[in-house]
Structures are given as structure tokens and as C-alpha cells.
Protein backbone atom coordinates (compact mmCIF):
# COMPACT_ATOMS: atom_id res chain seq x y z
CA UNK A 1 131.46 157.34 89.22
CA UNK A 2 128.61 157.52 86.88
CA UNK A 3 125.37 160.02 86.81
CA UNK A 4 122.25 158.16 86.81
CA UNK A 5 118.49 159.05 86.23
CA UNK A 6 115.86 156.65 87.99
CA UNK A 7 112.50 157.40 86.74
CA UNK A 8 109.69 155.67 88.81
CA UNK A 9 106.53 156.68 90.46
CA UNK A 10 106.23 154.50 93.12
CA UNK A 11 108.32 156.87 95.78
CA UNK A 12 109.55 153.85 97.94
CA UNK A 13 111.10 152.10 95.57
CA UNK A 14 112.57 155.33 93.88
CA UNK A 15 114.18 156.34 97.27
CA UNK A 16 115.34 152.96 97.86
CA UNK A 17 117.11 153.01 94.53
CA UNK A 18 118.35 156.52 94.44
CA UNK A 19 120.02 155.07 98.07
CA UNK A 20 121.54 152.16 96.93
CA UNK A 21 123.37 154.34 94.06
CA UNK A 22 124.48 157.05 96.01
CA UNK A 23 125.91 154.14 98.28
CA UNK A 24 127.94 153.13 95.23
CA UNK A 25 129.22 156.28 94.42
CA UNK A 26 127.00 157.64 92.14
CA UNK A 27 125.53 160.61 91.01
CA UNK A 28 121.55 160.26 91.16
CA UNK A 29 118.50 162.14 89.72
CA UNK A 30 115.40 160.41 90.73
CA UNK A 31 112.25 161.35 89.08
CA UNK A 32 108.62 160.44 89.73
CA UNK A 33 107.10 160.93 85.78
CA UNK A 34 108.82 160.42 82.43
CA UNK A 35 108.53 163.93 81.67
CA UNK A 36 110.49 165.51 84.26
CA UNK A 37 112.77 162.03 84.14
CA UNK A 38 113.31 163.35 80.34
CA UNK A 39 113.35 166.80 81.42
CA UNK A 40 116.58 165.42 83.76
CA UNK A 41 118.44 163.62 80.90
CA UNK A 42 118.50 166.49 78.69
CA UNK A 43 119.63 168.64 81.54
CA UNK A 44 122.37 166.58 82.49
CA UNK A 45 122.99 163.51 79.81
CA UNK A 46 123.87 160.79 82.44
CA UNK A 47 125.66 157.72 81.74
CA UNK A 48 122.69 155.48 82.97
CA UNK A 49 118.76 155.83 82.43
CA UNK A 50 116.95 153.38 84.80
CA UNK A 51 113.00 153.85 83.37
CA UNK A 52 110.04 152.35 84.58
CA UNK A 53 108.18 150.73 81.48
CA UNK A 54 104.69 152.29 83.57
CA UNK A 55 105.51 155.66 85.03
CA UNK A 56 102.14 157.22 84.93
CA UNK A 57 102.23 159.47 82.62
CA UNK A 58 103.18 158.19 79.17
CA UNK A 59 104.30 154.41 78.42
CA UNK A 60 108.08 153.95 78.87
CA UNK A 61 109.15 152.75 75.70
CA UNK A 62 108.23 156.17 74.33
CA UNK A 63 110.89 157.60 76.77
CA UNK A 64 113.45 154.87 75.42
CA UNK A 65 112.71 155.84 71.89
CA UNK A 66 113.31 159.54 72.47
CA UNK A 67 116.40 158.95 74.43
CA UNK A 68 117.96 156.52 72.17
CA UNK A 69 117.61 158.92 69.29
CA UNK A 70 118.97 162.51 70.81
CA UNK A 71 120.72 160.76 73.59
CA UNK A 72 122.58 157.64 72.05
CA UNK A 73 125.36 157.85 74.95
CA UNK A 74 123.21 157.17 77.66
CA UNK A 75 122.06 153.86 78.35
CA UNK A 76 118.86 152.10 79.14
CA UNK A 77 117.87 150.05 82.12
CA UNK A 78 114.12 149.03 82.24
CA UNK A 79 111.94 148.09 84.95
CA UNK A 80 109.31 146.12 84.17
CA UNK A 81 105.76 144.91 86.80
CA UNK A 82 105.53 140.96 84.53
CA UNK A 83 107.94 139.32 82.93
CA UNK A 84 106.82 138.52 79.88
CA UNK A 85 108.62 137.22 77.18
CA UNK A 86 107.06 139.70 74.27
CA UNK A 87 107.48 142.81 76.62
CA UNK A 88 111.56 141.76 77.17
CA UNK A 89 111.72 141.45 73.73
CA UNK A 90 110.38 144.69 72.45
CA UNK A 91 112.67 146.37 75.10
CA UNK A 92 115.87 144.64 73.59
CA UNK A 93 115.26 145.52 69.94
CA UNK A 94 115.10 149.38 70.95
CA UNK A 95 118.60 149.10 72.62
CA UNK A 96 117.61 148.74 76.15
CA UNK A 97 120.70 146.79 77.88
CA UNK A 98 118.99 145.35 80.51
CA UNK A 99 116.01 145.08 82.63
CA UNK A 100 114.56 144.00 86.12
CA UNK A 101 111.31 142.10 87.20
CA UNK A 102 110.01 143.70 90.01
CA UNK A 103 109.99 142.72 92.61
CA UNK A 104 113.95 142.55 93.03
CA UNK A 105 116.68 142.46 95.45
CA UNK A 106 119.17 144.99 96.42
CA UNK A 107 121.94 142.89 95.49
CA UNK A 108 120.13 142.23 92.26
CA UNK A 109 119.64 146.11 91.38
CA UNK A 110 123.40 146.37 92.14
CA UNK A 111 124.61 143.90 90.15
CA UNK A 112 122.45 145.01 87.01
CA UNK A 113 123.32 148.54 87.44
CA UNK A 114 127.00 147.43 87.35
CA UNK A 115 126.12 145.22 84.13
CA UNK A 116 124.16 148.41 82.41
CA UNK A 117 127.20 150.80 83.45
CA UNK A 118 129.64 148.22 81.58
CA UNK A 119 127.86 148.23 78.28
CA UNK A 120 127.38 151.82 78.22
CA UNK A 121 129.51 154.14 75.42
CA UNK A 122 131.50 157.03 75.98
CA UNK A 123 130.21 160.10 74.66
CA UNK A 124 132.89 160.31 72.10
CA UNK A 125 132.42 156.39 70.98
CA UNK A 126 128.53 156.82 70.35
CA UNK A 127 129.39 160.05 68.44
CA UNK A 128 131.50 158.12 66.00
CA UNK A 129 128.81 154.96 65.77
CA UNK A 130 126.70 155.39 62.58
CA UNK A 131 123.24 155.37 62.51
CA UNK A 132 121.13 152.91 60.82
CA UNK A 133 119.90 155.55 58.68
CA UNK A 134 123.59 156.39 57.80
CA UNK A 135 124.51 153.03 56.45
CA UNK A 136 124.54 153.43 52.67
CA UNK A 137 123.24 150.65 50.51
CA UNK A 138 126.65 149.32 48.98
CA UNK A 139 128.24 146.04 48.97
CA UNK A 140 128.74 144.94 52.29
CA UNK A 141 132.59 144.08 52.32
CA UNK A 142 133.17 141.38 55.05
CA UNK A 143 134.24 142.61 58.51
CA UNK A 144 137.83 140.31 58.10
CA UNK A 145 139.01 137.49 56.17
CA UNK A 146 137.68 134.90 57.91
CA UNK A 147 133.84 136.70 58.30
CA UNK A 148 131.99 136.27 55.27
CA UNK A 149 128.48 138.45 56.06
CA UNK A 150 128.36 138.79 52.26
CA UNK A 151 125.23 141.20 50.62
CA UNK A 152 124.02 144.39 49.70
CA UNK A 153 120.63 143.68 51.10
CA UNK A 154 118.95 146.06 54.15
CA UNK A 155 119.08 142.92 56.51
CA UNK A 156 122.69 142.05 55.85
CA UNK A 157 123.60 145.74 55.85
CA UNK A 158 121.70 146.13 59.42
CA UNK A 159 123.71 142.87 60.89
CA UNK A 160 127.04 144.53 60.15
CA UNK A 161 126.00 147.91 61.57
CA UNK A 162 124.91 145.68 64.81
CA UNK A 163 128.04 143.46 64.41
CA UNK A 164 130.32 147.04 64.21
CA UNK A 165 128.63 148.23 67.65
CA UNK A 166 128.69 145.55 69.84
CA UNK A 167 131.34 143.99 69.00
CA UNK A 168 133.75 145.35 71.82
CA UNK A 169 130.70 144.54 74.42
CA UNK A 170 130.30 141.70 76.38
CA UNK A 171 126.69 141.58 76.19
CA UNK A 172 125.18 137.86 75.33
CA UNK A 173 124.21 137.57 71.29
CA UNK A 174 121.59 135.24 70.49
CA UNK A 175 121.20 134.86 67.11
CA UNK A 176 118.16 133.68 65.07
CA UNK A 177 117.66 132.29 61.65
CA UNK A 178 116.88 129.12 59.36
CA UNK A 179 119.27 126.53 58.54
CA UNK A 180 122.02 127.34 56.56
CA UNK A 181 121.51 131.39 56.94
CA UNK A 182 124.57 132.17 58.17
CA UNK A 183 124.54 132.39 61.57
CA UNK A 184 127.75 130.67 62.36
CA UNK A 185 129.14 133.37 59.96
CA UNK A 186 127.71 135.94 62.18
CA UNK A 187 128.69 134.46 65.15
CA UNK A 188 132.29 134.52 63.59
CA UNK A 189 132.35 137.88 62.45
CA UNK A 190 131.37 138.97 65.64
CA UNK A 191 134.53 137.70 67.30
CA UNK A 192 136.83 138.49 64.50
CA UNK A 193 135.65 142.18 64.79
CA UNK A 194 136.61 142.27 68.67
CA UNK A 195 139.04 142.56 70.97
CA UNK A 196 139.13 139.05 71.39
CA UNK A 197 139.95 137.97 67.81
CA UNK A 198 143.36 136.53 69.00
CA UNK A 199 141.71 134.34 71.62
CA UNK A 200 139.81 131.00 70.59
CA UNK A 201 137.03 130.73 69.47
CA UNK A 202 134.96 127.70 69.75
CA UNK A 203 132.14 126.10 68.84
CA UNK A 204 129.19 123.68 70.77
CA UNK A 205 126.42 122.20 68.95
CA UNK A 206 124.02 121.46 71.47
CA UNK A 207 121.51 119.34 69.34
CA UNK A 208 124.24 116.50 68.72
CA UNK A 209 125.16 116.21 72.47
CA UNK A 210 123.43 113.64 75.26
CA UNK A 211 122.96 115.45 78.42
CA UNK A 212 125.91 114.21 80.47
CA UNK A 213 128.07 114.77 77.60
CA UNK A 214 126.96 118.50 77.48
CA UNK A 215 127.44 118.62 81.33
CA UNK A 216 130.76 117.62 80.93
CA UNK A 217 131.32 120.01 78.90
CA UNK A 218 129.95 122.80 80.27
CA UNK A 219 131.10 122.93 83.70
CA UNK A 220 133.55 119.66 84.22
CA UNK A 221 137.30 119.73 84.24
CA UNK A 222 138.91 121.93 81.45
CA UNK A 223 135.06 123.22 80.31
CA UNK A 224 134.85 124.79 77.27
CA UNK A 225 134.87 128.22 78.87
CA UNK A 226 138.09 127.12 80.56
CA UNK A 227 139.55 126.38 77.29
CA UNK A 228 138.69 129.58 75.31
CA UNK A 229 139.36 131.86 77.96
CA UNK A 230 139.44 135.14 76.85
CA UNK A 231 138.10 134.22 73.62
CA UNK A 232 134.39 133.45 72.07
CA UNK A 233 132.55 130.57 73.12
CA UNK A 234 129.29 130.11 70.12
CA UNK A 235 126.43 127.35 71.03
CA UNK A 236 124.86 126.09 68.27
CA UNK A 237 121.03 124.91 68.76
CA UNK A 238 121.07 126.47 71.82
CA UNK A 239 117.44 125.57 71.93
CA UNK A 240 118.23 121.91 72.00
CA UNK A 241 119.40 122.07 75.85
CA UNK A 242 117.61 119.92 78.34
CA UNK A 243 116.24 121.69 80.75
CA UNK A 244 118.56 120.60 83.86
CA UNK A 245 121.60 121.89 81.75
CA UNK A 246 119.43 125.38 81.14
CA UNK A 247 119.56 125.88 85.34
CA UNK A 248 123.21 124.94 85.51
CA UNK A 249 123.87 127.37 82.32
CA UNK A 250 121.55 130.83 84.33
CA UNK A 251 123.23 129.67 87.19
CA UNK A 252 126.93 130.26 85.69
CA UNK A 253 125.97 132.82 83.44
CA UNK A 254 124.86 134.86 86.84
CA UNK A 255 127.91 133.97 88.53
CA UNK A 256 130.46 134.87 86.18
CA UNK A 257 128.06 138.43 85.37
CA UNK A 258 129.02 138.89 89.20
CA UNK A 259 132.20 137.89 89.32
CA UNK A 260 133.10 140.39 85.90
CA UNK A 261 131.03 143.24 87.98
CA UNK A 262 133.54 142.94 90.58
CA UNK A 263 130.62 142.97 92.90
CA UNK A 264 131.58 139.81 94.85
CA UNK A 265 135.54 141.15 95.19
CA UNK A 266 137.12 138.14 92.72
CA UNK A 267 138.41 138.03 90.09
CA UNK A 268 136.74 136.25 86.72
CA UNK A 269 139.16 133.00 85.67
CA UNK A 270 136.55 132.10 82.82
CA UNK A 271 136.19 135.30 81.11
CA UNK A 272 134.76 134.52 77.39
CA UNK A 273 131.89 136.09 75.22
CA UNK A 274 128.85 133.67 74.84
CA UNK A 275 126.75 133.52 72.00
CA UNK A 276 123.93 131.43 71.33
CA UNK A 277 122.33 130.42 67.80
CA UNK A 278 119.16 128.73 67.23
CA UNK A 279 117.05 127.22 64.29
CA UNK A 280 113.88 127.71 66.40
CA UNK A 281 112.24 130.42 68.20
CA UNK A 282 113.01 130.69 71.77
CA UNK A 283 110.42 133.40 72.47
CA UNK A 284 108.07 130.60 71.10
CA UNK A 285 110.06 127.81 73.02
CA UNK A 286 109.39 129.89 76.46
CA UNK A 287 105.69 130.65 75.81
CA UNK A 288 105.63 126.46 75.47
CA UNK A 289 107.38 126.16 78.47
CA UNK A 290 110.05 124.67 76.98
CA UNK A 291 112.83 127.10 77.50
CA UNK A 292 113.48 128.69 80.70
CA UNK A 293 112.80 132.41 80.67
CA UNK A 294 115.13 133.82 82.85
CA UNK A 295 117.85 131.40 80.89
CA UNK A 296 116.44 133.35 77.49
CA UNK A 297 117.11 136.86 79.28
CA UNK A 298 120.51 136.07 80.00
CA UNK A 299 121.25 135.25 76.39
CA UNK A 300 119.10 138.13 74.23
CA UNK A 301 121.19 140.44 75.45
CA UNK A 302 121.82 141.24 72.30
CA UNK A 303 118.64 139.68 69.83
CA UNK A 304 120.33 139.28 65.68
CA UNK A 305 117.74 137.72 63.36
CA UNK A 306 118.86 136.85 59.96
CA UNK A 307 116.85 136.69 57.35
CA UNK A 308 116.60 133.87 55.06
CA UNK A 309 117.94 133.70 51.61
CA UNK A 310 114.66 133.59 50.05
CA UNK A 311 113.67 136.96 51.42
CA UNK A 312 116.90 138.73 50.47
CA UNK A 313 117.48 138.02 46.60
CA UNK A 314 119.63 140.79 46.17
CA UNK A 315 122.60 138.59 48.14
CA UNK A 316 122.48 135.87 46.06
CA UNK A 317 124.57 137.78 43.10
CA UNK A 318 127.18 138.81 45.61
CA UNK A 319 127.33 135.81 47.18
CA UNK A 320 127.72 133.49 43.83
CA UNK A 321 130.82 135.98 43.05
CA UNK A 322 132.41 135.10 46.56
CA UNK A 323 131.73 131.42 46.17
CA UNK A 324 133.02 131.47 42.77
CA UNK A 325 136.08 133.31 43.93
CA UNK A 326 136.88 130.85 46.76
CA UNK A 327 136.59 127.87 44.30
CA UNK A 328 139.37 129.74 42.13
CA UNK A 329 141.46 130.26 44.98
CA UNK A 330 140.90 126.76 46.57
CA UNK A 331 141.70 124.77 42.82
CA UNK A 332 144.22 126.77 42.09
CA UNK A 333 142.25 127.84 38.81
CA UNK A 334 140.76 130.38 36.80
CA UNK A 335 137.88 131.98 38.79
CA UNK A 336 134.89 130.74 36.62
CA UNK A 337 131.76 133.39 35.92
CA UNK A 338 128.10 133.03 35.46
CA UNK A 339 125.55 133.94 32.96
CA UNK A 340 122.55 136.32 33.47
CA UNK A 341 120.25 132.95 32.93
CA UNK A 342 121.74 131.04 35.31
CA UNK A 343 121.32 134.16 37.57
CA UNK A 344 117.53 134.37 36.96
CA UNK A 345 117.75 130.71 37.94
CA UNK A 346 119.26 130.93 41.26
CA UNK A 347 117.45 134.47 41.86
CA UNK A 348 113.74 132.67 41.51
CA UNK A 349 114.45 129.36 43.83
CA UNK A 350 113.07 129.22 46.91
CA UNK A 351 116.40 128.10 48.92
CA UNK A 352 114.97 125.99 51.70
CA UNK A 353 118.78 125.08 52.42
CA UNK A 354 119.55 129.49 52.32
CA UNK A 355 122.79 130.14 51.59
CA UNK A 356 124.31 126.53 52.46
CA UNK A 357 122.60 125.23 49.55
CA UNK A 358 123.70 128.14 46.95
CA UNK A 359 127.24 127.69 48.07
CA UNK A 360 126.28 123.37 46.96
CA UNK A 361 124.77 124.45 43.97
CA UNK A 362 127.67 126.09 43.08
CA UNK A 363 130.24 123.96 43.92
CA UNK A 364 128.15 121.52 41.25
CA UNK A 365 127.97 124.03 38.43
CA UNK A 366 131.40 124.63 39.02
CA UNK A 367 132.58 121.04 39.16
CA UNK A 368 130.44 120.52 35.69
CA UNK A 369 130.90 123.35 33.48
CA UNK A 370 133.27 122.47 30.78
CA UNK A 371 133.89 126.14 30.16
CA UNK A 372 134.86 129.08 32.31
CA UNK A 373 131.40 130.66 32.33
CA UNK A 374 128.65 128.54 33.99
CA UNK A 375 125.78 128.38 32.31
CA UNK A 376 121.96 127.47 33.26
CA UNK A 377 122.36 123.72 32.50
CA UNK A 378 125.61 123.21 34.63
CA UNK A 379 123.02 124.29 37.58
CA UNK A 380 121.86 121.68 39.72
CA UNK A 381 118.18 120.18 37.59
CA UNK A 382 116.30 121.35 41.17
CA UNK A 383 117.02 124.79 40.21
CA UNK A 384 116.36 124.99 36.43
CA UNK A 385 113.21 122.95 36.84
CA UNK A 386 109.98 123.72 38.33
CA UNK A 387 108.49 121.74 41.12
CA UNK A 388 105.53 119.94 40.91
CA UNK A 389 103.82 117.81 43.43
CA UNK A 390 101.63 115.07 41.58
CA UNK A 391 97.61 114.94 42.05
CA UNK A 392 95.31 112.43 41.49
CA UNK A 393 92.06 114.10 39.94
CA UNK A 394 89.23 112.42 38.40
CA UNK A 395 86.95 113.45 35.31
CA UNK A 396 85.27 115.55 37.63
CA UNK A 397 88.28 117.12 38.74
CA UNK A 398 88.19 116.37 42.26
CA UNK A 399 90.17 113.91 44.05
CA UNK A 400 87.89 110.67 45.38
CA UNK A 401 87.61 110.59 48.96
CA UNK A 402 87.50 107.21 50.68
CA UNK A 403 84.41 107.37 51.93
CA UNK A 404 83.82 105.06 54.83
CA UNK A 405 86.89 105.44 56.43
CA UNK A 406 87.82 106.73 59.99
CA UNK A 407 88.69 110.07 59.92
CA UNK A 408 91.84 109.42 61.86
CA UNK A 409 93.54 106.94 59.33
CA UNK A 410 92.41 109.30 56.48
CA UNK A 411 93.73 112.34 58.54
CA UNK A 412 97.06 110.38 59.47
CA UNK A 413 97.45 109.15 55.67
CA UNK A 414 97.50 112.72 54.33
CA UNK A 415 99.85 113.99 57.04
CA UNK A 416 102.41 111.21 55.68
CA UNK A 417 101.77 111.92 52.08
CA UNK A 418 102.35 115.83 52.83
CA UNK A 419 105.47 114.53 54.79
CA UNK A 420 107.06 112.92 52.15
CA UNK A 421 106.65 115.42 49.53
CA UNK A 422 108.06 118.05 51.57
CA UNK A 423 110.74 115.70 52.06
CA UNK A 424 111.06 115.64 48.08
CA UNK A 425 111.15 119.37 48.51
CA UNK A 426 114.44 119.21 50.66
CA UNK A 427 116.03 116.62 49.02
CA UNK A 428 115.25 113.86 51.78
CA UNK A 429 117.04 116.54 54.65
CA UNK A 430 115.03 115.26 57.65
CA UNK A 431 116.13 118.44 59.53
CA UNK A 432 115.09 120.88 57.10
CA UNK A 433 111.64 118.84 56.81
CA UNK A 434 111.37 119.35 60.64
CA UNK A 435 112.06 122.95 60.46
CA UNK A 436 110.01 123.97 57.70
CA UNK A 437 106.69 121.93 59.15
CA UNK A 438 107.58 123.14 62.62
CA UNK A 439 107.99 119.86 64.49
CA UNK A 440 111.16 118.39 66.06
CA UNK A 441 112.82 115.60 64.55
CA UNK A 442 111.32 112.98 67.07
CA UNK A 443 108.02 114.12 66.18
CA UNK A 444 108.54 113.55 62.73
CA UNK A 445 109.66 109.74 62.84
CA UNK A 446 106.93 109.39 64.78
CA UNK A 447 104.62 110.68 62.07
CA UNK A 448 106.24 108.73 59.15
CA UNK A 449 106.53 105.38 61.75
CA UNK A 450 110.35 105.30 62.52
CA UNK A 451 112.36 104.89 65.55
CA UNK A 452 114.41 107.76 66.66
CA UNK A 453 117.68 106.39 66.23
CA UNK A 454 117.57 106.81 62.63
CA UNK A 455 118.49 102.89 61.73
CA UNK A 456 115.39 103.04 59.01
CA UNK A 457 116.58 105.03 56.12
CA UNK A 458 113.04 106.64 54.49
């Protein structure tokens, strides 16, 4: 069985804890401070750290910072007095695998102890994983064939260091990003890098689905976890669920957690990984009360935030040269090249369609250039052009304001006119104009005065 640490000053719940784990076999060092609870990890390096965030002494993400840096083979449970959303989060991104609320159940503690002791690394594993301040700045090479997490940029090179170590795990990956980032690349190279690269892997787009539909497919006859068993199951929008189909997911994703723990004596029949990718926030989407909380614990597991295109430049050379590649291949042609001004081009647009839209805009350069190298004016004309948004001043420089009307229609009339530019912006993309004004797509008929079943083209 496992040695464990269990720092907490409150001394009934310590004792009740250091109980329950001897119960299961274990090993158990129970500590009432962070200092002698670090004092106990360095003395005997156990598998499993269970920390309260408030100890007393010092804060408890200190101790998770110390111990993830001279101790990376231990990991990190966290117990936590609220549970709020920011505090989960901040606990995640500095490797902590899981956490409790208290107050909690015995059966609960169990259960997550079991879950922590699952994701944890051998000694000799976390000896071979390298550091993020090992990762050299090169050209990330793609993790297989079919995984194309393409740059040379820190953000791309920190994904594939994240993809590389948790790969093997089981852990929930909720990834985070704009349209057209990559994320269903991500979620792909994630499975291709695993064990189960030789099991399905399938995807659900949540956004496109009406509830019973979803429902159906979730948890009726041959689900989609029944189908891809073994394999990867990715949900797209994740943040598009309704909320009856967010209980029904928690209350599966708890089951089958117990049922892979071994804690309820069966056996798993619906064993898959499940990630999650989402256009929107979901930290934001719970503070609305829009997402369920404990729903967004269960899947950010493992949090993976990429970037978008316009804030990594340096990936759009390397990516051109894939694209450009994979045209060749796909034609049956001579792989074309580009010029250094068409580079300057594509390396000053703003890319509100990320790397989606690069891979378009070179399709089109290819598909017009009448030599092998592709030149500036083969580009799309959004590119090589700057973008202006037309104004209305007068000789004094200053717009005329219609003075005498309500402040409403005036207020309601530039919302629309700021509406349809940005829809200019995005090349009439209604879901990119959603995203990048931070309204759903029903809000934003309702703004420009169209129904929601899209039968009025603007």
C-alpha cells in the first residue's frame, strides 16, 4: 500500500483521516502544521500528500509549490473550507490532482484518496518527466501522424510537455481556447500519445445537439461511452450542455470514478478517457450560474488553455510549411513555398478564425498561385489589405448626434451598427461574432432582430 502525509490542524478531522487510511492499508503520517507536514515528506517521500489549503501556519499552496518542485513523485490532494471556483482553479494549475470541500464523507475521502493514488507517478517515471524549464525552444515535431500541435512558440511547447505527462492518466482534460485554435488537435494528440491510441476515439459536439438527442446519447442504449470503450471520448462545446444533462453527466462521471477505484467491488464496462473542449469560459460560466460547479471539478482535472493564433506569431511560419506540405501530398503535386512578403502578411493579421482560417487562407493562395512560390497577391485581399471601418465626420470633425432622440433607440442603433461591422470583421461568421463580443448566438439575433432558427440570412 501507499505512504501518505495528511497535514491538517483541526485534530478531529486529522485522526479521523489518518483512521480511515490505516483502515485501507496504508502507511500514514499525520501532521498538525505545514512545517512539520514538510518536515515529514522530506523524511519519508510518500506517494500521497493530503494538505490543508489553511493549516495555520503558512498558506498551503506554498507547501504545494515546494513539494511539486523537490518532490515531483509525490502527489497532491487539497482540502479546501469553500468551494470556490478561482481557489479550485489555482490548485489545478500547480499540479494538485484533486481536492475535497469540507465538509465530506468517509466514503467520499476514500474514494478521492483512491482517485489521487491512481494518478500518482512512480519515482522512476517522474525522474524521467522533463521539466518545463527543460523543454528547449525548437520546433515542436507533432506527437504522431495524425496530431498536428504544430509551433515553436512557449505555449505550444508547454501543451506538448502537458500532453507528454498526462497522457497515460486518466485524469479529465478540459481544454480551453478560441475558435479554430486547435483544440480538437489537442484533444487528438492526447489520445494518439496514450495507451489508448488503438481504441476509438470519438467526437460529441454538444452545441449542435437538442437535449433529448444528447440524452440519448449520453446514457441510452449503445452510448457513446459504450461505443468507444477503452478508447477517448472528446465533447466539443462542452459548455453548451443544458443543465439537466450536466447532473446526469457528475452523476456518471462519479459512478464510473467509483467503479475504476474498485471501491464499490465491480468492475468498470464503460472505461474511456473524457475530455471536454470549450469556446467559453467555464470558470466564468459557473460564477453566472450557468455551469454546475461540481460538474466543472469533475472535468478540470486536467485545465489546457491554448492560446490564440494572434498571440503566438512565431507558429504561423511553421504552420504555413505543414499546410503547404499537406496540400502537396493531398494533390499529388509539387509542395508550393512562400515568400518573406507574404509572410509579413500573414505574421501581422489579427486571425479572428486562429489557425482554421490560416490553414483557408492557404488553401486559397495555393489554389491561385500560378507559380510554385506564393506570393503576397495570391493571399486572400483580407490579409494584404488593411481594415477600415467607415465614419461619418462633419467639418467639425465630430459625428452629429441625433439630438432629441430616446436614448434607448440611439443606444440600440449603435449596438447594431457595431454588430454588423464586427460581422464584416469575421466575414459574416455569426459564431465568431458571438465569441468575440461575448454573447451567445441567441443573444445576438436578438440584437440584430432575427429569429433563432436562422431562416433570415443577415
Amino acid at each position: 500500500m501507499a505512504r501518505i502525509a495528511i497535514i491538517d490542524d483541526e485534530a478531529a478531522i486529522l485522526q479521523r483521516m489518518t483512521q480511515l487510511c490505516q483502515a485501507a492499508g496504508h502507511e500514514v503520517f499525520g501532521c498538525h502544521t505545514h512545517m512539520d507536514g514538510m518536515a515529514a515528506i522530506r523524511a519519508h517521500q510518500p506517494e500521497l500528500a493530503i494538505v490543508d489549503l489553511h493549516g495555520g501556519d503558512v498558506n498551503g499552496f506554498g507547501l504545494v509549490r515546494v513539494c511539486r518542485d523537490q518532490f515531483p513523485s509525490t502527489a497532491i490532494m487539497m482540502l479546501m473550507n469553500s468551494g470556490s471556483a478561482e481557489t479550485a482553479i489555482e490548485a489545478m494549475r500547480l499540479g494538485v490532482v484533486d481536492h475535497l470541500t469540507k465538509p465530506f464523507g468517509d466514503n467520499e475521502f476514500i474514494q478521492t484518496v483512491l482517485h489521487a493514488l491512481r494518478h500518482q507517478d512512480s519515482p522512476a517515471e517522474a525522474a524521467r518527466q522533463p521539466q518545463p524549464s527543460d523543454v528547449p525552444r525548437r520546433l515542436a515535431q507533432p506527437l504522431s501522424p495524425s496530431s498536428k500541435l504544430i509551433g515553436q512558440s512557449e505555449t505550444i511547447q508547454r501543451i506538448l510537455d502537458i500532453v507528454r505527462r498526462v497522457a497515460n492518466h486518466d485524469s479529465p482534460v478540459l481544454i480551453e481556447g478560441e475558435f479554430g485554435t486547435g483544440k480538437r488537435m489537442a484533444a487528438r494528440a492526447l489520445h494518439e500519445a496514450s495507451h489508448r491510441r488503438e481504441r476509438p476515439f470519438e467526437e460529441l459536439t454538444c452545441a449542435t445537439m437538442s437535449e433529448d438527442a444528447l440524452e440519448a446519447d449520453f446514457f441510452g442504449p449503445n452510448s457513446i461511452f459504450q461505443r468507444v470503450a477503452g478508447g477517448t471520448v472528446h465533447l466539443t462545446e462542452v459548455n453548451q450542455l443544458p443543465t439537466r444533462i450536466q447532473t446526469q453527466l457528475y452523476r456518471f462521471m462519479h459512478e464510473t470514478q467509483t467503479r475504476r477505484s474498485g471501491f464499490d467491488g465491480s468492475d468498470s464496462t464503460d472505461d474511456c478517457r473524457l475530455i471536454a473542449s470549450t469556446t467559453a469560459s467555464l470558470e466564468q460560466a459557473v460564477k453566472q450560474g450557468q455551469f454546475r460547479e461540481n460538474l466543472f471539478y469533475k472535468l478540470c482535472v486536467v485545465p489546457l488553455k491554448i492560446a490564440p493564433l494572434r498571440e503566438r506569431r512565431e507558429d504561423i511560419r511553421p504552420l504555413v510549411d505543414d499546410f503547404l506540405q499537406a496540400i502537396g501530398e493531398r494533390t499529388k503535386t509539387h509542395t508550393k513555398t512562400i515568400d518573406s512578403q507574404s509572410i509579413d502578411f500573414l505574421e501581422n493579421y489579427r486571425w479572428p478564425g486562429n489557425v482554421s482560417e490560416l490553414r483557408n487562407a492557404i488553401e486559397h493562395a495555393c489554389a491561385f498561385a500560378e507559380s510554385h512560390c506564393i506570393r503576397a497577391a495570391d493571399l486572400p485581399s483580407k490579409i494584404t489589405e488593411p481594415i477600415e471601418v467607415a465614419t461619418k465626420p462633419t467639418t467639425e470633425g465630430v459625428a452629429p448626434l441625433p439630438i432629441g432622440t430616446k436614448l434607448d433607440d440611439f443606444i440600440k442603433s449603435q449596438e447594431r451598427l457595431f454588430i454588423q461591422e464586427t460581422l464584416k470583421l469575421n466575414n459574416g461568421s455569426r459564431e465568431k461574432t458571438a465569441y468575440m463580443l461575448g454573447v451567445s448566438i441567441a443573444t445576438l439575433y436578438r440584437k440584430m432582430g432575427l429569429n433563432t432558427e436562422r431562416k433570415t440570412q443577415m
